[in-house]
Protein backbone atom coordinates (compact mmCIF):
# COMPACT_ATOMS: atom_id res chain seq x y z
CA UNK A 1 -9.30 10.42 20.06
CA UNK A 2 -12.11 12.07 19.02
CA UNK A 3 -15.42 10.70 18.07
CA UNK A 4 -14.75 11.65 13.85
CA UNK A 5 -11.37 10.12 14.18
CA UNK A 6 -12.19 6.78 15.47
CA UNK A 7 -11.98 4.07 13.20
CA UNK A 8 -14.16 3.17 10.05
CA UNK A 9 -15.33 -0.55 11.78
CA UNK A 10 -16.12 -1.66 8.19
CA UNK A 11 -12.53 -0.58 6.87
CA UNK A 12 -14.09 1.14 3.34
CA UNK A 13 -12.94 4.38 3.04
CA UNK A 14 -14.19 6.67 -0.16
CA UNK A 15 -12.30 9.39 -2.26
CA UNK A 16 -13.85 10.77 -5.35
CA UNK A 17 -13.56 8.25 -8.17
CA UNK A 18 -12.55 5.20 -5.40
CA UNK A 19 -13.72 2.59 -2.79
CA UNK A 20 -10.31 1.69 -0.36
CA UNK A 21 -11.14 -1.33 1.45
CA UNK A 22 -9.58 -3.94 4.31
CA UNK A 23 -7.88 -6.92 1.69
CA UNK A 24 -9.48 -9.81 2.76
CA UNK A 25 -9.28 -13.60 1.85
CA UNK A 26 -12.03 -12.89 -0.91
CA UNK A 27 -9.31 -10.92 -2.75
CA UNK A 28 -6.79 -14.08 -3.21
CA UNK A 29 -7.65 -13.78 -6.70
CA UNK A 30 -6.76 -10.60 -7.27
CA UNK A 31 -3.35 -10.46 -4.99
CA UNK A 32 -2.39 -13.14 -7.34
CA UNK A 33 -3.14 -11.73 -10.60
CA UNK A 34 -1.55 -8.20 -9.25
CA UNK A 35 1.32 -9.57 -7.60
CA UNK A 36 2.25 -11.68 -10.71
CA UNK A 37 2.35 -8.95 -12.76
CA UNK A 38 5.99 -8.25 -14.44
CA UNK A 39 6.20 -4.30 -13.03
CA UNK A 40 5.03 -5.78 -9.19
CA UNK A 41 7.68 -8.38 -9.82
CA UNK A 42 10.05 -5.43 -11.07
CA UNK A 43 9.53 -2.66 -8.48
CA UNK A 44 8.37 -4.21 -5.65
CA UNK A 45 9.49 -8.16 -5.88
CA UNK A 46 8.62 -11.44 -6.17
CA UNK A 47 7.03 -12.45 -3.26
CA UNK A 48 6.63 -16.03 -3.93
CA UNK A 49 2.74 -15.83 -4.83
CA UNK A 50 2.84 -18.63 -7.47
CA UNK A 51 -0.57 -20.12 -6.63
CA UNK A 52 -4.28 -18.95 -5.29
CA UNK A 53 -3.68 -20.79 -2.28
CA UNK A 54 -0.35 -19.04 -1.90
CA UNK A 55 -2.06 -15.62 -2.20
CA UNK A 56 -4.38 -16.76 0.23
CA UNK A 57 -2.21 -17.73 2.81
CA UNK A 58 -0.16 -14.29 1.94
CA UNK A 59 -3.28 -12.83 2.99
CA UNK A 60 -4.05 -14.44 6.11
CA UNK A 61 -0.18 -14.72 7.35
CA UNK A 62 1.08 -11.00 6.28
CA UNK A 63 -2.23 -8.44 5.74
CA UNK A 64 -4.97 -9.97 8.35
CA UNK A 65 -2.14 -9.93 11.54
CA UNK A 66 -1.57 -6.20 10.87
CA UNK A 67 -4.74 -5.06 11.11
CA UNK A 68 -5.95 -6.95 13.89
CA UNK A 69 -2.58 -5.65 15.95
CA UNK A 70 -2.91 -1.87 14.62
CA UNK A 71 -6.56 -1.37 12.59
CA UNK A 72 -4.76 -0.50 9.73
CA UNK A 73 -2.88 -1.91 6.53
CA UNK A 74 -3.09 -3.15 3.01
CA UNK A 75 -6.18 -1.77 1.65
CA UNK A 76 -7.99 -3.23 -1.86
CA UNK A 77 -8.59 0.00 -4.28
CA UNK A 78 -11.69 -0.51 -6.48
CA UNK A 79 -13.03 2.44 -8.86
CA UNK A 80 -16.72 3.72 -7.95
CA UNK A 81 -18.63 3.70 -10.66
CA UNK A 82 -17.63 0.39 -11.83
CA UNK A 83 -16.50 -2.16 -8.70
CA UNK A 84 -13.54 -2.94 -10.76
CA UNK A 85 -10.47 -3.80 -8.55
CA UNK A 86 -7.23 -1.95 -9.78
CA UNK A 87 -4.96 -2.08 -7.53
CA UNK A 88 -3.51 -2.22 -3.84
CA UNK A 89 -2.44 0.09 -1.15
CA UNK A 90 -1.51 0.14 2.61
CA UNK A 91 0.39 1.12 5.21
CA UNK A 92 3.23 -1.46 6.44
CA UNK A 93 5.00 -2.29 9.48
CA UNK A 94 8.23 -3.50 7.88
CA UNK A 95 11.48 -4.75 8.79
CA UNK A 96 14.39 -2.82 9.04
CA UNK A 97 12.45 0.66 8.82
CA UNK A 98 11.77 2.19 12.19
CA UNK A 99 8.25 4.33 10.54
CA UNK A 100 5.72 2.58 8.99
CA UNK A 101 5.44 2.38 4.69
CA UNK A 102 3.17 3.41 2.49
CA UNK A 103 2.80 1.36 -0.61
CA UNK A 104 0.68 0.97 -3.59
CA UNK A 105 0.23 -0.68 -7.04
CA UNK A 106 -1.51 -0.31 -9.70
CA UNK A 107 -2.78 -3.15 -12.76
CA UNK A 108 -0.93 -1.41 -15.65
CA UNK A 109 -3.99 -0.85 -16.88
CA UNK A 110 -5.21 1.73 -14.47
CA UNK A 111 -1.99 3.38 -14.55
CA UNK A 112 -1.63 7.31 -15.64
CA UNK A 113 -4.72 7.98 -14.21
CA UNK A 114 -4.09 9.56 -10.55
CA UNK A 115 -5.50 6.48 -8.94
CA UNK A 116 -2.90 5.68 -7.08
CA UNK A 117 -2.23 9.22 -6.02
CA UNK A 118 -5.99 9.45 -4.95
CA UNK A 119 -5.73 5.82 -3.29
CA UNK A 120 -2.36 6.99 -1.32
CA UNK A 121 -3.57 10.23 -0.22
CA UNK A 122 -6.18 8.76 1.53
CA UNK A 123 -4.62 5.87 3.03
CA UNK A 124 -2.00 8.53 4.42
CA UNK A 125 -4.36 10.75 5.87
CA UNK A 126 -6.34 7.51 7.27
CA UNK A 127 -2.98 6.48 9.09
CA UNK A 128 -2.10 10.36 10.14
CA UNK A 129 -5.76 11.45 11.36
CA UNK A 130 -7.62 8.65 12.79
CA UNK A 131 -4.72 6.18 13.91
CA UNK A 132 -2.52 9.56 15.46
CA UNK A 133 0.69 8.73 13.25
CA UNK A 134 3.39 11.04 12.98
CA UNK A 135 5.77 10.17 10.51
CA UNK A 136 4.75 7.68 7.16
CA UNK A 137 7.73 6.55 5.18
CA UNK A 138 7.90 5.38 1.45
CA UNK A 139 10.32 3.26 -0.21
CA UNK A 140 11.39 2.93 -3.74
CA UNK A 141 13.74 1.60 -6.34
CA UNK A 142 16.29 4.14 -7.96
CA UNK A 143 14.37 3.25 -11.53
CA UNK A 144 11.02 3.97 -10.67
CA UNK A 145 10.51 7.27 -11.21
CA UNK A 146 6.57 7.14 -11.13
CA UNK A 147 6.68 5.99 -7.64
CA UNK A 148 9.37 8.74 -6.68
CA UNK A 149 7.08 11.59 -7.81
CA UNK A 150 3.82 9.86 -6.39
CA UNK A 151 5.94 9.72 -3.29
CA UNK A 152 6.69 13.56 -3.16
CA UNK A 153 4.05 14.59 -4.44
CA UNK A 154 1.95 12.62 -1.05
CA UNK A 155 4.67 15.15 0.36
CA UNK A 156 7.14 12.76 1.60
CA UNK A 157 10.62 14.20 1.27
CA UNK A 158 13.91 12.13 0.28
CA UNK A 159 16.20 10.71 3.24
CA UNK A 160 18.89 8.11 2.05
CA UNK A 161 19.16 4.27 0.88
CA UNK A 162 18.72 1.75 2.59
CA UNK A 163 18.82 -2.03 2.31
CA UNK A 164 16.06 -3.86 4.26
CA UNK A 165 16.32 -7.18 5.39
CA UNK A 166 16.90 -10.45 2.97
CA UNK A 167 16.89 -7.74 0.12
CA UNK A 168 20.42 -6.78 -1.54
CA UNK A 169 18.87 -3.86 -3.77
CA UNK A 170 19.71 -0.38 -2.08
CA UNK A 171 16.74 1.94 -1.94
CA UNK A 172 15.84 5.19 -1.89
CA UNK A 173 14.13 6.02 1.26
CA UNK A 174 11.44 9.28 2.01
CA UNK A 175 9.60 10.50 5.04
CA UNK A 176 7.61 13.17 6.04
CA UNK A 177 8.59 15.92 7.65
């Protein structure tokens, strides 16, 4: 690994318009408001956040593990010239996919906007360039379309479905090339 390609030690990463940052236990807030929201609840699922504390222990249990076992994962996105946090997005080890996931969401408010385009890019080219991945996969419900075409647009291409575990909803499954 070369010396550019070694890993931001702060975890902030900048595009144009954004600041994408390591989640941390100072976010609980925010995971809660975000993953409450009807459309996270819709598209991606209820994970059982019904309290701060439970978005804190989210936090701590799912996000913080990750990154200290691979230096990357779910990343806070706030807009530049502002600090306002508007969303969430990361790179997952999950189960019952053999390459890692890239995932994002959005408040609704920030939506329509390329943020999460922007925000994605960059997480995928953090993952691909400085931690020496090959292959990023991205998974979807059959009704989100916005998420499809973010998807191929990051230039992941469609596989198949697939059900992952202690989820009955098939779903439609991309990778890179």
């Amino acid at each position: 690994m070369s010396l550019k390609n070694l890993p931001n030690e702060n975890n902030v990463y900048e595009t144009e318009r954004l600041m994408i940052q390591k989640i941390s236990v100072d976010d609980k807030e925010f995971v809660f408001e975000l993953y409450n929201r009807p459309k996270f609840i819709k598209y991606i699922g209820d994970r059982g956040i019904n309290t701060i504390s439970d978005a804190e222990n989210y936090i701590k249990n799912r996000f913080l593990p990750q990154f200290d076992r691979l230096g990357f994962g779910n990343y806070l996105i706030l807009t530049k010239d502002k600090g306002e946090k508007i969303g969430a997005v990361g790179i997952f080890e999950r189960e019952g996919l053999d390459v890692v996931d890239i995932g994002f969401s959005l408040l609704d408010e920030f939506e329509g906007k390329g943020y999460a385009f922007e925000a994605a890019q960059k997480v995928k080219s953090i993952g691909m360039d400085i931690f020496g991945l090959h292959k990023i996969s991205a998974i979807t419900t059959k009704d989100n379309f916005s998420s499809q075409n973010l998807i191929v647009k990051l230039g992941l291409s469609f596989k198949n479905y697939v059900t992952i575990p202690d989820d009955e909803e098939e779903l439609m499954y991309y990778e890179t090339e």
